[in-house]
PDB file of N, CA and C in Angstrom:
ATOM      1  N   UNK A   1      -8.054  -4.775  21.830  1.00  0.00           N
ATOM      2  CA  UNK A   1      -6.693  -4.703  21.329  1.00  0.00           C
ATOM      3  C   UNK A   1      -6.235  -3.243  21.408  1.00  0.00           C
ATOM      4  N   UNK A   2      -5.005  -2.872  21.794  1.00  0.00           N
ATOM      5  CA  UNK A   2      -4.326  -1.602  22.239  1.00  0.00           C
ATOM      6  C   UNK A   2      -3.943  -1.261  20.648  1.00  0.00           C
ATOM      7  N   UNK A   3      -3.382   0.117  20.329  1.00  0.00           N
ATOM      8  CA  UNK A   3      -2.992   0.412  19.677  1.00  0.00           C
ATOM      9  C   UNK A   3      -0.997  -0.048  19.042  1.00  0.00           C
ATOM     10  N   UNK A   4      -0.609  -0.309  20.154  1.00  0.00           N
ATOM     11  CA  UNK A   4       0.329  -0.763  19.905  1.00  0.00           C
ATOM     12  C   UNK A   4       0.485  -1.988  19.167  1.00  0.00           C
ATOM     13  N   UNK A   5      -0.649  -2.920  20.073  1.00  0.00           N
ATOM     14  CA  UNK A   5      -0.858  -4.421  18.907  1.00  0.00           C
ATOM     15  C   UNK A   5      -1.319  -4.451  17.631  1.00  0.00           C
ATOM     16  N   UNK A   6      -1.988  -2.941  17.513  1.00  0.00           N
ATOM     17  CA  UNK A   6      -2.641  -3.128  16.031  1.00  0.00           C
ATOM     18  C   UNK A   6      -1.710  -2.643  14.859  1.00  0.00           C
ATOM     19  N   UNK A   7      -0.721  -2.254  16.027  1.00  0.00           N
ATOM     20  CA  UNK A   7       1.055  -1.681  14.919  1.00  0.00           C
ATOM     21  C   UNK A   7       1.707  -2.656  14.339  1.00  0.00           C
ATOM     22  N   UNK A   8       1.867  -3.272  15.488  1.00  0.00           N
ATOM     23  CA  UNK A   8       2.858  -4.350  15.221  1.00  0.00           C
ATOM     24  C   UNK A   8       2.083  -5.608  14.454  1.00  0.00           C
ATOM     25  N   UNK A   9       0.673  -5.835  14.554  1.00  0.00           N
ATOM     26  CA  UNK A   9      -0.106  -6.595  13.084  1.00  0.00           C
ATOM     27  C   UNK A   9      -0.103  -6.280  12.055  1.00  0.00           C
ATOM     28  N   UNK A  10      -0.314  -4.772  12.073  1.00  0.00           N
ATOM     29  CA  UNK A  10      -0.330  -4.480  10.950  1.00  0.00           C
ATOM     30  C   UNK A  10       1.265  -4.060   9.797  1.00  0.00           C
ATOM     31  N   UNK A  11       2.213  -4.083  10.941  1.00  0.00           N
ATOM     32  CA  UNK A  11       3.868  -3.830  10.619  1.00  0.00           C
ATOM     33  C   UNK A  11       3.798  -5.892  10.182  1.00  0.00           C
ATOM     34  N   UNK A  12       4.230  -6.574  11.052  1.00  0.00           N
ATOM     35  CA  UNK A  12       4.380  -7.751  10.199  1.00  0.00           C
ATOM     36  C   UNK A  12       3.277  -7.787   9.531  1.00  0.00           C
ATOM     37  N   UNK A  13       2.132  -7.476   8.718  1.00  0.00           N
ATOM     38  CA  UNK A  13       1.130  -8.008   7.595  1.00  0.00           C
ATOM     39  C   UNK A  13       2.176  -7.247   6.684  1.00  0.00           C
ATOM     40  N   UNK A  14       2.543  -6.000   6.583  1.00  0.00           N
ATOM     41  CA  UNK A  14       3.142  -5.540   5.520  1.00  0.00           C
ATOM     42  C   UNK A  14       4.416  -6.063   5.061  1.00  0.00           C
ATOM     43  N   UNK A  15       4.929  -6.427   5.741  1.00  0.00           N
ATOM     44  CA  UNK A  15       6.462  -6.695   6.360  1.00  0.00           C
ATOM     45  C   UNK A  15       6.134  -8.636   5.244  1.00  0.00           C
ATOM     46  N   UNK A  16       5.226  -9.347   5.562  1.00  0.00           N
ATOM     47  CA  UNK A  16       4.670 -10.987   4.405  1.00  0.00           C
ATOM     48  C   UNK A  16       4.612 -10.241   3.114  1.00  0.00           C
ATOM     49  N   UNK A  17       3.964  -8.864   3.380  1.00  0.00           N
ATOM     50  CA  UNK A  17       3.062  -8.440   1.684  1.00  0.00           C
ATOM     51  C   UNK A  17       4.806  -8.356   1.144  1.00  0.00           C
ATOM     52  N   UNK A  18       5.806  -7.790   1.656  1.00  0.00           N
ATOM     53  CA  UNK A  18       6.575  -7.271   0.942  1.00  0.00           C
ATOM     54  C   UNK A  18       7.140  -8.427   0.849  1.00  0.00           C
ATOM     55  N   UNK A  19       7.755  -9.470   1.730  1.00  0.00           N
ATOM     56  CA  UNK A  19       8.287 -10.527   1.192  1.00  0.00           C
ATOM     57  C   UNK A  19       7.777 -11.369   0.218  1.00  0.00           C
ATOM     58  N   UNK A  20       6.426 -11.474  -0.302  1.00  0.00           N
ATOM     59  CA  UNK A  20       5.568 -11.978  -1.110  1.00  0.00           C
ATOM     60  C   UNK A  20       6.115 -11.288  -2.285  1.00  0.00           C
ATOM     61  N   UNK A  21       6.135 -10.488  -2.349  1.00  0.00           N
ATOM     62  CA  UNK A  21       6.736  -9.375  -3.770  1.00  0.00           C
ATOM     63  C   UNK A  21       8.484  -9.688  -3.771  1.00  0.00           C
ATOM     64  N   UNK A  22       9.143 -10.035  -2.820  1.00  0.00           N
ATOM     65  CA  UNK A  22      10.589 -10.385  -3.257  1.00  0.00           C
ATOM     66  C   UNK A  22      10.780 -11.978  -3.887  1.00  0.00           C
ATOM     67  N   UNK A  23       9.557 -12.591  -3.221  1.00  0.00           N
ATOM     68  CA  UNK A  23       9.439 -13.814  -4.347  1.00  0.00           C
ATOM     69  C   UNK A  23       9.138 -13.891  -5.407  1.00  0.00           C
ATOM     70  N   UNK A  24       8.138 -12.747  -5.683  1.00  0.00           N
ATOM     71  CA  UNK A  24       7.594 -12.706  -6.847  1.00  0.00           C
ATOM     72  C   UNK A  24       8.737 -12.062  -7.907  1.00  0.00           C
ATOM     73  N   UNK A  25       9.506 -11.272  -7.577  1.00  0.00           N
ATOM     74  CA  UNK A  25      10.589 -10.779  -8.254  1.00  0.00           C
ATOM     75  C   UNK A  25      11.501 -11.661  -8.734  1.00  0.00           C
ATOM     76  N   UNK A  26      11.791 -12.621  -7.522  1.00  0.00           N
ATOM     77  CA  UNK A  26      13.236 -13.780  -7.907  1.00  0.00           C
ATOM     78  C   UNK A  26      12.389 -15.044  -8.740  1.00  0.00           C
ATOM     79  N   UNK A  27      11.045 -14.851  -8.775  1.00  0.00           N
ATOM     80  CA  UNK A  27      10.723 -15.982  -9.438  1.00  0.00           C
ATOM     81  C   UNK A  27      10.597 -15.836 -10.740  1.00  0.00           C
ATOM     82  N   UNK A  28      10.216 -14.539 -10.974  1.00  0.00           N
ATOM     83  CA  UNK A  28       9.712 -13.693 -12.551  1.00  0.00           C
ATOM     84  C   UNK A  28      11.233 -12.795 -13.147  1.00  0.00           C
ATOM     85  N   UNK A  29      12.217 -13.034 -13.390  1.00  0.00           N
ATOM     86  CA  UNK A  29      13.180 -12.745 -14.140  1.00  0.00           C
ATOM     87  C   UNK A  29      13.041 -11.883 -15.302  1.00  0.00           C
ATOM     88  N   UNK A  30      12.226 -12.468 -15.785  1.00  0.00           N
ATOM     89  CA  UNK A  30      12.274 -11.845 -17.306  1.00  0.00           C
ATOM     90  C   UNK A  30      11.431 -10.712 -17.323  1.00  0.00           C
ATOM     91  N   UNK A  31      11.575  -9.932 -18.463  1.00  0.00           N
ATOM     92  CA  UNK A  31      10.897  -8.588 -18.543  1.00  0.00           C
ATOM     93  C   UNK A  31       9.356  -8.940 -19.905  1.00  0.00           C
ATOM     94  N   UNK A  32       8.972  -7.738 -18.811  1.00  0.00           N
ATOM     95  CA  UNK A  32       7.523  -7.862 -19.142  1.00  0.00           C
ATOM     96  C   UNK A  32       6.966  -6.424 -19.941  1.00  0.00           C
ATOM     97  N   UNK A  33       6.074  -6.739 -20.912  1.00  0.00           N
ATOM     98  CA  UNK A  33       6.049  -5.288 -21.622  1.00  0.00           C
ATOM     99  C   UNK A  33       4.412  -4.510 -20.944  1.00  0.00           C
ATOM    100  N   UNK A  34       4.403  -3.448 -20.721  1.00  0.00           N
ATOM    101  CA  UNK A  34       2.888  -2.560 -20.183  1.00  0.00           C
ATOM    102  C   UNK A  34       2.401  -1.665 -20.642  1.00  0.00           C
ATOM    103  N   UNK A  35       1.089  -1.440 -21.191  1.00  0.00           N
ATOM    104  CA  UNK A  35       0.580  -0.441 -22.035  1.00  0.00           C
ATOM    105  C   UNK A  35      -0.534  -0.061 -21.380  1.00  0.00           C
ATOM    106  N   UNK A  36      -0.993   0.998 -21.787  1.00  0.00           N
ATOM    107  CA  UNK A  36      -1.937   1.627 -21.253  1.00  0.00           C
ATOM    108  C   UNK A  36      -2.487   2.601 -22.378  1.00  0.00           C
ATOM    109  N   UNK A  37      -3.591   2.376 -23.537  1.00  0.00           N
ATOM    110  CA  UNK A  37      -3.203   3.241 -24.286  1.00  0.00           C
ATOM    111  C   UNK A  37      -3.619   4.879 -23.994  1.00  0.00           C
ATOM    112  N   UNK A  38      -4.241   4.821 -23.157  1.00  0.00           N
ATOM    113  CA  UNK A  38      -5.630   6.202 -23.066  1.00  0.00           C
ATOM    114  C   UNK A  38      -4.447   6.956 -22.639  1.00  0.00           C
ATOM    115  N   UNK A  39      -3.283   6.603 -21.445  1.00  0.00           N
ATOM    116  CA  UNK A  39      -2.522   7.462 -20.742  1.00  0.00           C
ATOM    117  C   UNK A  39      -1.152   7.700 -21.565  1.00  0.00           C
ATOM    118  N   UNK A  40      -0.661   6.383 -22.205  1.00  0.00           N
ATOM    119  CA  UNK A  40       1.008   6.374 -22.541  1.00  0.00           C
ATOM    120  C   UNK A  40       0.566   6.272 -23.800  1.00  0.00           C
ATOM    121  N   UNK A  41       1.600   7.277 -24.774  1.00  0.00           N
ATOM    122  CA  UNK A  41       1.508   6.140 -26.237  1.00  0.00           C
ATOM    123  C   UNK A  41       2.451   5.421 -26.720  1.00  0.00           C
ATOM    124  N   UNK A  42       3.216   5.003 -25.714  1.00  0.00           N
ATOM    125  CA  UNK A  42       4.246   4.090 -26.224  1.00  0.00           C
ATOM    126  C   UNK A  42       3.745   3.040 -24.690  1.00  0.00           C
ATOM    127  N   UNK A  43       4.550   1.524 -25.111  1.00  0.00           N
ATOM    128  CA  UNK A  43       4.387   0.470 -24.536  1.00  0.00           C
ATOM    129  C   UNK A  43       5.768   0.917 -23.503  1.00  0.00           C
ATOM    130  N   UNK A  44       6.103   0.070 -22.428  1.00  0.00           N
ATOM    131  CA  UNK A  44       7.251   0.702 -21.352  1.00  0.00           C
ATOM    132  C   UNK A  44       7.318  -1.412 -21.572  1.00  0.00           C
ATOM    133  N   UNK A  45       8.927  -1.740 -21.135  1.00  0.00           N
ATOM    134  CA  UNK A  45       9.471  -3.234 -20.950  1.00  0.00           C
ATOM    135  C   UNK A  45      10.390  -2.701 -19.808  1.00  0.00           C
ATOM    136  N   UNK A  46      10.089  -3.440 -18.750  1.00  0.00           N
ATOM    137  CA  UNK A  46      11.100  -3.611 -17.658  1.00  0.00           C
ATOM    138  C   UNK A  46      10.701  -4.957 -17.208  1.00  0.00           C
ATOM    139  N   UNK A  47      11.707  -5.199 -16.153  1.00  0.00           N
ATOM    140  CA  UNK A  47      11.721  -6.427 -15.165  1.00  0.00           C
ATOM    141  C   UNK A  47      10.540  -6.552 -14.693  1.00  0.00           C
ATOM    142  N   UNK A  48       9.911  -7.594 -14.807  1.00  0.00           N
ATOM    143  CA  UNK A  48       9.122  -8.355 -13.596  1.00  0.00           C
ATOM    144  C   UNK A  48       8.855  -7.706 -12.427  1.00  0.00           C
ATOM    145  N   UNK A  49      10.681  -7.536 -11.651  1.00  0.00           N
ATOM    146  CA  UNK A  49      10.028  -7.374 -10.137  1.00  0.00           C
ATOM    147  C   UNK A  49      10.144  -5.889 -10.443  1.00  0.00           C
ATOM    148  N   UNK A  50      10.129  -5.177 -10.659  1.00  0.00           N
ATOM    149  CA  UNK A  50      10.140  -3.710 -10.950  1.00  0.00           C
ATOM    150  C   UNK A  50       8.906  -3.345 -11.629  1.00  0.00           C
ATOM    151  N   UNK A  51       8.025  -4.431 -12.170  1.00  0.00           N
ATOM    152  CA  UNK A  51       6.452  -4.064 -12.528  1.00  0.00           C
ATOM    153  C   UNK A  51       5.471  -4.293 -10.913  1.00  0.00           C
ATOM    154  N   UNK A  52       6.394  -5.407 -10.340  1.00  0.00           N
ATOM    155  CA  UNK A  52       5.903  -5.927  -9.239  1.00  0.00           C
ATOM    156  C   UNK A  52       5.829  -4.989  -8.088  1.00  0.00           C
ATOM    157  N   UNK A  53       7.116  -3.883  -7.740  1.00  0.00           N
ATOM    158  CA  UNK A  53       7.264  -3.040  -7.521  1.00  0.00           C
ATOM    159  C   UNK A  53       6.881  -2.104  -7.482  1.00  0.00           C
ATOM    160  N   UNK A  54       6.568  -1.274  -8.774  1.00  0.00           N
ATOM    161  CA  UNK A  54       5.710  -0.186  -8.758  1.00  0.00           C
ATOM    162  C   UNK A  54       4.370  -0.613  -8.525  1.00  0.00           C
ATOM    163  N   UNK A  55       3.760  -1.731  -8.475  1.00  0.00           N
ATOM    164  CA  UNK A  55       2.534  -1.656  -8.381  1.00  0.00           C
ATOM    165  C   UNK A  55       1.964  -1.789  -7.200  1.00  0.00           C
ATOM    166  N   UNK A  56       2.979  -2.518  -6.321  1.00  0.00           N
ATOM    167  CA  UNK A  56       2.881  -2.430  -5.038  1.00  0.00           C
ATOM    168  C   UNK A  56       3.301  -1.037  -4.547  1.00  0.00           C
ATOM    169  N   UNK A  57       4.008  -0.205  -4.768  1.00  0.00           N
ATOM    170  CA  UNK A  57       4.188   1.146  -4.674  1.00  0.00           C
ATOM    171  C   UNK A  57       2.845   1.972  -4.628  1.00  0.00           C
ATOM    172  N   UNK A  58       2.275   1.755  -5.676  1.00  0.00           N
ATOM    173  CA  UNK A  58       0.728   2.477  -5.998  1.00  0.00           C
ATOM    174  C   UNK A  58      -0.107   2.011  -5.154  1.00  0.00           C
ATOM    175  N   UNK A  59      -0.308   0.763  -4.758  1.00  0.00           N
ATOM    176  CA  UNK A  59      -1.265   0.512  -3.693  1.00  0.00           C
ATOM    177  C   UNK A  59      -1.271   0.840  -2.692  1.00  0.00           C
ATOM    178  N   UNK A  60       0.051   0.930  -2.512  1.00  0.00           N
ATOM    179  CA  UNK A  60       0.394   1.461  -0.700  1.00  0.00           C
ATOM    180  C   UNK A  60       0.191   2.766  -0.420  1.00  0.00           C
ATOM    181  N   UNK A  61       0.215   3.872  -1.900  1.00  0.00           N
ATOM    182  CA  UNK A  61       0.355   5.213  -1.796  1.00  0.00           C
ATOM    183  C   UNK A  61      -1.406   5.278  -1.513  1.00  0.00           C
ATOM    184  N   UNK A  62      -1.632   4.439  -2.570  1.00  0.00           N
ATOM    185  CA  UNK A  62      -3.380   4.853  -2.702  1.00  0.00           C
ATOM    186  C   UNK A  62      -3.965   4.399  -1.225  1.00  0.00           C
ATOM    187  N   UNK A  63      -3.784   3.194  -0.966  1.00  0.00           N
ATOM    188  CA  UNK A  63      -4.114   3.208   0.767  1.00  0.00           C
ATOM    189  C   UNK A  63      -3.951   4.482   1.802  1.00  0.00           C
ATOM    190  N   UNK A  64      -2.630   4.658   1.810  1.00  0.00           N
ATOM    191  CA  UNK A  64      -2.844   5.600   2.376  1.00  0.00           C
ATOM    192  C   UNK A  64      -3.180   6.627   2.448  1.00  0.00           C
ATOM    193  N   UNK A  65      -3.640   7.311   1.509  1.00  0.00           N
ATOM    194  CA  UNK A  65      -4.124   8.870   0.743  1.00  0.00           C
ATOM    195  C   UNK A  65      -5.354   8.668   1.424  1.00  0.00           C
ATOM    196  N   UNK A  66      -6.181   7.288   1.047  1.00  0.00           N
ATOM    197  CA  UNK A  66      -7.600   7.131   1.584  1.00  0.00           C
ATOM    198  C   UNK A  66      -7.622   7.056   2.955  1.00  0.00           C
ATOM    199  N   UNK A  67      -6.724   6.492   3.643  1.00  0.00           N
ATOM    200  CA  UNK A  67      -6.871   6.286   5.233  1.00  0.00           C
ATOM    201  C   UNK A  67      -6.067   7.510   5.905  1.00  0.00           C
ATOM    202  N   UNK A  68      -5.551   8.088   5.373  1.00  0.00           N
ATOM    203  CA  UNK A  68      -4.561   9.553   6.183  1.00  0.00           C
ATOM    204  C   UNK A  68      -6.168  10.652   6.102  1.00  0.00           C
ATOM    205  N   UNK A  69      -5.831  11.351   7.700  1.00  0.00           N
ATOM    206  CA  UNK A  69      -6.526  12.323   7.754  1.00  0.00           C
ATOM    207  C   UNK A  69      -8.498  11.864   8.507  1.00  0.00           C
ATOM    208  N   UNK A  70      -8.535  10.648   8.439  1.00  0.00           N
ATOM    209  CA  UNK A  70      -9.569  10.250   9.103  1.00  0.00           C
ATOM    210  C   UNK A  70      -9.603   9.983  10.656  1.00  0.00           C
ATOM    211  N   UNK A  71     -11.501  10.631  10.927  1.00  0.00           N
ATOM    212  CA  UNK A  71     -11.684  10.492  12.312  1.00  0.00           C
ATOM    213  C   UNK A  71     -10.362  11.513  13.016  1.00  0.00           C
ATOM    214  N   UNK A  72     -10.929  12.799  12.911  1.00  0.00           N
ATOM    215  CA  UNK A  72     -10.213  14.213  13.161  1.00  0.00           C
ATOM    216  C   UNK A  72     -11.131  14.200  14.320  1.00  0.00           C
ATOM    217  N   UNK A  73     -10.325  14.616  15.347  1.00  0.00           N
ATOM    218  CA  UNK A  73     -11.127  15.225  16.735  1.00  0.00           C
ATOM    219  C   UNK A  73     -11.844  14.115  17.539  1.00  0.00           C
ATOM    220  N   UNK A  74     -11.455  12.832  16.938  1.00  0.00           N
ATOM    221  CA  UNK A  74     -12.535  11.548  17.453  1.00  0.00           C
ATOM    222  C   UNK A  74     -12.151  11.369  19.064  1.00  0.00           C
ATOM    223  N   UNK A  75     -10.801  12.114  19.944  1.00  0.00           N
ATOM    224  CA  UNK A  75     -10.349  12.092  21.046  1.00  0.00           C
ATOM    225  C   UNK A  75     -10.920  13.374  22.051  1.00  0.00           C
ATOM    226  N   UNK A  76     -11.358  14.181  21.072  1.00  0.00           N
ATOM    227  CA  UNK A  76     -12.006  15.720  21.836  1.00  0.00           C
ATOM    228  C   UNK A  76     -13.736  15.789  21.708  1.00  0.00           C
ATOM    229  N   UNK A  77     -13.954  14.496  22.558  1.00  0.00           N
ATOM    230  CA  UNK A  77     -15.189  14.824  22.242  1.00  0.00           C
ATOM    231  C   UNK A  77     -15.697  15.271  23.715  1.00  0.00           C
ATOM    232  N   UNK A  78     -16.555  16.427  23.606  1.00  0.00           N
ATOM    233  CA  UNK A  78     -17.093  17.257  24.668  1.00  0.00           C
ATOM    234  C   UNK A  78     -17.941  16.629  25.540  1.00  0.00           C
ATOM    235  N   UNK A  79     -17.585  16.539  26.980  1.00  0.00           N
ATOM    236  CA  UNK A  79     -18.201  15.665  28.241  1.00  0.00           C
ATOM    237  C   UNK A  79     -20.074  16.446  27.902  1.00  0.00           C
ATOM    238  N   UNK A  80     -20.973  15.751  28.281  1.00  0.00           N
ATOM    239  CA  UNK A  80     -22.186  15.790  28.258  1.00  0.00           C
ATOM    240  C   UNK A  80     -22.422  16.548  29.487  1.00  0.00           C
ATOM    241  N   UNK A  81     -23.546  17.690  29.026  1.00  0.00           N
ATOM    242  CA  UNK A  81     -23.611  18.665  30.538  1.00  0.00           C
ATOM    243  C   UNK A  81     -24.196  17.730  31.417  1.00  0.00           C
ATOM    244  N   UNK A  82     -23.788  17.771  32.416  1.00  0.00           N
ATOM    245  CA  UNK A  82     -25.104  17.129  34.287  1.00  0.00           C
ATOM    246  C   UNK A  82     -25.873  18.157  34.471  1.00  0.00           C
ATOM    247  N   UNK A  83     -27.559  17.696  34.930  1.00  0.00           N
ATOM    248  CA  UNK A  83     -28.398  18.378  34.873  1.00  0.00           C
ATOM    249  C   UNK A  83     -28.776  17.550  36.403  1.00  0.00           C
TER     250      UNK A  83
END
């Protein structure tokens, strides 16, 4: 598989993930309350798809933090001397 095909798989996989989250938004209306105590000391209430939202936000950031910057130089690799 070329690099181009592994764009465009991986562009529509994201492209379901996000429509999966606009269902999840129009289906979940109501607001939802989130705590965390170690970090926040107050509880936060917003919408559904706006919990749905940021959290898909965070995953995508954290994916990529881990996958940016890997396999540096994996194209310059030095021809083997002939003897």
């Amino acid at each position: 598989m070329n690099a181009n095909t592994k764009l465009i798989l991986k562009t529509l996989f994201l492209i379901v993930i996000l429509l999966l989250l606009v269902l999840m938004g129009m289906g979940n209306p109501g607001r939802v309350t989130f705590t965390l105590p170690l970090l926040m000391s107050h509880a936060i209430t917003a919408p559904a798809a706006l919990m749905y939202f940021a959290f898909f936000a965070v995953g995508v950031l954290t994916g990529t933090i881990l996958t940016a910057g890997g396999k540096k130089g994996a194209g310059a690799k030095s021809p083997k001397s002939e003897k």
